[in-house]
Protein backbone atom coordinates (compact mmCIF):
# COMPACT_ATOMS: atom_id res chain seq x y z
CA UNK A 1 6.46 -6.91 -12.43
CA UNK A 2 6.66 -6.54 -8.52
CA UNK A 3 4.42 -8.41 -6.13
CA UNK A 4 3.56 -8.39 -2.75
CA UNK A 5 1.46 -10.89 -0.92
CA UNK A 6 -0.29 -10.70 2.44
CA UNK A 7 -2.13 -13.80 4.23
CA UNK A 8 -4.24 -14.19 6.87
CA UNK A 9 -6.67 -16.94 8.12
CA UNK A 10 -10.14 -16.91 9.85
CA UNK A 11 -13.10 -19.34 10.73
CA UNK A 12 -16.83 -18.39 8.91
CA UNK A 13 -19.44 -20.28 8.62
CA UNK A 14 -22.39 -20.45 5.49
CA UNK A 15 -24.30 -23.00 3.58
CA UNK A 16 -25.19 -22.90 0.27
CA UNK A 17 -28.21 -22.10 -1.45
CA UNK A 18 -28.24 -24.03 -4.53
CA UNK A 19 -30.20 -27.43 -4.51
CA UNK A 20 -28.30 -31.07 -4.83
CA UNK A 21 -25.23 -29.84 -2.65
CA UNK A 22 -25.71 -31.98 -0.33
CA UNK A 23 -24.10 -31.38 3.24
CA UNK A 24 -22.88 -27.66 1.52
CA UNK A 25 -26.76 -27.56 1.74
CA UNK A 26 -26.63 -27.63 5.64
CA UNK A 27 -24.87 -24.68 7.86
CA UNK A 28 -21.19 -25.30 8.20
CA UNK A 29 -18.06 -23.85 9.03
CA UNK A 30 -14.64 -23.30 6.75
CA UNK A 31 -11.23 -22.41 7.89
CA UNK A 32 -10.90 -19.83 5.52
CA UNK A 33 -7.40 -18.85 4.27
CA UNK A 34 -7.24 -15.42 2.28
CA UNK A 35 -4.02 -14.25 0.10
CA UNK A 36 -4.53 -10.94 -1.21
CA UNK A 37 -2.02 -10.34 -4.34
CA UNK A 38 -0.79 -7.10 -4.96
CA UNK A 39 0.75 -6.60 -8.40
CA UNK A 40 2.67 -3.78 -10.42
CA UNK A 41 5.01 -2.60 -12.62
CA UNK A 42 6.60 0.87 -10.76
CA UNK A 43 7.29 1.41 -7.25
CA UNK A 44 6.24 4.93 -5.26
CA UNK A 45 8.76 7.05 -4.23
CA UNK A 46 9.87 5.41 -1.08
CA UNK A 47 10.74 1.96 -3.06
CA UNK A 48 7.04 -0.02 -2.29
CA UNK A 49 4.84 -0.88 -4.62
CA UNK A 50 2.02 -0.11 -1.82
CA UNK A 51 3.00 -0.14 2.12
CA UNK A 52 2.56 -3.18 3.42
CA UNK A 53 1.38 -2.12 6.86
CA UNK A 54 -1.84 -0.40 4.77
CA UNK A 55 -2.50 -4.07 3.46
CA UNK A 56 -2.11 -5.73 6.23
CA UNK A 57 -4.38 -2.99 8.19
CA UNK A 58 -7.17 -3.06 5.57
CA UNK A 59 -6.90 -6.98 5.37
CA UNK A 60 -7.13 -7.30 9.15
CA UNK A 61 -10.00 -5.09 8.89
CA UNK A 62 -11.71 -7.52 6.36
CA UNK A 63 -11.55 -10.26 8.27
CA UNK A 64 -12.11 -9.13 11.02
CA UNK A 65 -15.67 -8.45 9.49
CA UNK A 66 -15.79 -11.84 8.56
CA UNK A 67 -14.68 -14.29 11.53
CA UNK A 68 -17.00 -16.11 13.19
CA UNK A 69 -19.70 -15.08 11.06
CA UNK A 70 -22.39 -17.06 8.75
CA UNK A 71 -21.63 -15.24 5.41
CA UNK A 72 -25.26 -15.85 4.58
CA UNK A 73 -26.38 -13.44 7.37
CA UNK A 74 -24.31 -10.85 5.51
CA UNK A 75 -25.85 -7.92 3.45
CA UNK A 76 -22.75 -8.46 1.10
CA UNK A 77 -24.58 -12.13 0.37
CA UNK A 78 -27.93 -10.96 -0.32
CA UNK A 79 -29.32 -12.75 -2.73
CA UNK A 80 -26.04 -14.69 -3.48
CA UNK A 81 -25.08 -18.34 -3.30
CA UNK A 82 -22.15 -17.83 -0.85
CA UNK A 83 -19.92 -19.82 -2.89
CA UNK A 84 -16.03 -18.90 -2.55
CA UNK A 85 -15.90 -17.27 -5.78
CA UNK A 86 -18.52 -14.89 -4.64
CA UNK A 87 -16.68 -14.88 -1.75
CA UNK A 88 -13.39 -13.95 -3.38
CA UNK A 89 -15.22 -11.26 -5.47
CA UNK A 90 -16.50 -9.09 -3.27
CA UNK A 91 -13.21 -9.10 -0.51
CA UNK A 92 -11.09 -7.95 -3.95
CA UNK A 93 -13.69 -5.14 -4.70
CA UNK A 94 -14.21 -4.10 -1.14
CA UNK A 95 -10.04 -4.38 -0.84
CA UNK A 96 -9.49 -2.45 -3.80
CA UNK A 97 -11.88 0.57 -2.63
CA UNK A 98 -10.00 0.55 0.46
CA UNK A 99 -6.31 0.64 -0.50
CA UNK A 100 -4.43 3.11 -2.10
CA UNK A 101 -4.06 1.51 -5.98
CA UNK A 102 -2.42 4.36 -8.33
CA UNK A 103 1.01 2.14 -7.96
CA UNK A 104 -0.55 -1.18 -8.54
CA UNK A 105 -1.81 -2.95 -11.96
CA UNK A 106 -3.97 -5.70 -10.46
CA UNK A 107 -5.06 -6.94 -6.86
CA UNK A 108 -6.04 -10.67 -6.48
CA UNK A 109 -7.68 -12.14 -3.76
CA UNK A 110 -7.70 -15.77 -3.69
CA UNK A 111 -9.55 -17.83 -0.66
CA UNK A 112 -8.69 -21.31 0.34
CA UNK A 113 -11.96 -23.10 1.97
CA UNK A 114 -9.86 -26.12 2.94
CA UNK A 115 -6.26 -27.52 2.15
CA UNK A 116 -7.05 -28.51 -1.60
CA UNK A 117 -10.09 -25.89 -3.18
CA UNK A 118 -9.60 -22.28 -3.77
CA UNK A 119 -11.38 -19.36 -5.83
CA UNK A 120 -10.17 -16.02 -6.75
CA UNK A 121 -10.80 -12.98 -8.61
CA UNK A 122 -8.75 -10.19 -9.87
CA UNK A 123 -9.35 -6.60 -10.26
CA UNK A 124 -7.76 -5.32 -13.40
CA UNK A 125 -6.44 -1.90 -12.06
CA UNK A 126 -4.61 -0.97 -14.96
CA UNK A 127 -7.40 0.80 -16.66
């Protein structure tokens, strides 16, 4: 299986929406780190499993969208408790309908709110 990961970092802000979260409760910001996971078992023709430069465009594009923003504000969010595994979720799916994926068998994005929590979700693109 071949992999390829890109990473980039960003500053958002949100609070969540749940009761008995205590300061979560109140608007705050996160120095969000993002990995995006590309994985797969054949390469195209020119030896990548997908061209970097495409993830790293669509990726930049991404957060771009999301810097200095309160993720709460977001139609993306409506409705949603903008937890990080919401979070996660919808940057894979929006990611996925970006990029090129006949060469790859899953993407994962995986986002780092501080130095020891993380969420992530995969999209299974094998099927």
């Amino acid at each position: 299986m071949y992999q390829l990961m890109v990473r980039r970092d960003f500053v958002s802000q949100h609070y969540l929406t749940v009761p008995n979260c205590g300061p979560e409760n109140e608007w705050h910001s996160h120095h969000f780190e993002v990995e995006v996971l590309l994985e797969g078992t054949e390469l195209t023709d020119d030896g990548y499993l997908v061209d970097i430069v495409d993830v790293e465009e669509a990726l930049d594009e991404f957060v771009e969208r999301y810097r200095d923003t309160t993720l709460n504000d977001l139609p993306e969010f409506e409705g949603l408790n903008p937890s990080i595994e919401h979070f996660s979720r919808l940057f894979c799916t929006s990611l996925r309908d970006q990029l090129n994926t006949t060469s790859m068998d899953s993407l994962t994005v995986k986002i780092w709110e501080d130095e020891s929590a993380w969420a992530s979700y995969t999209a299974d693109l094998s099927a």
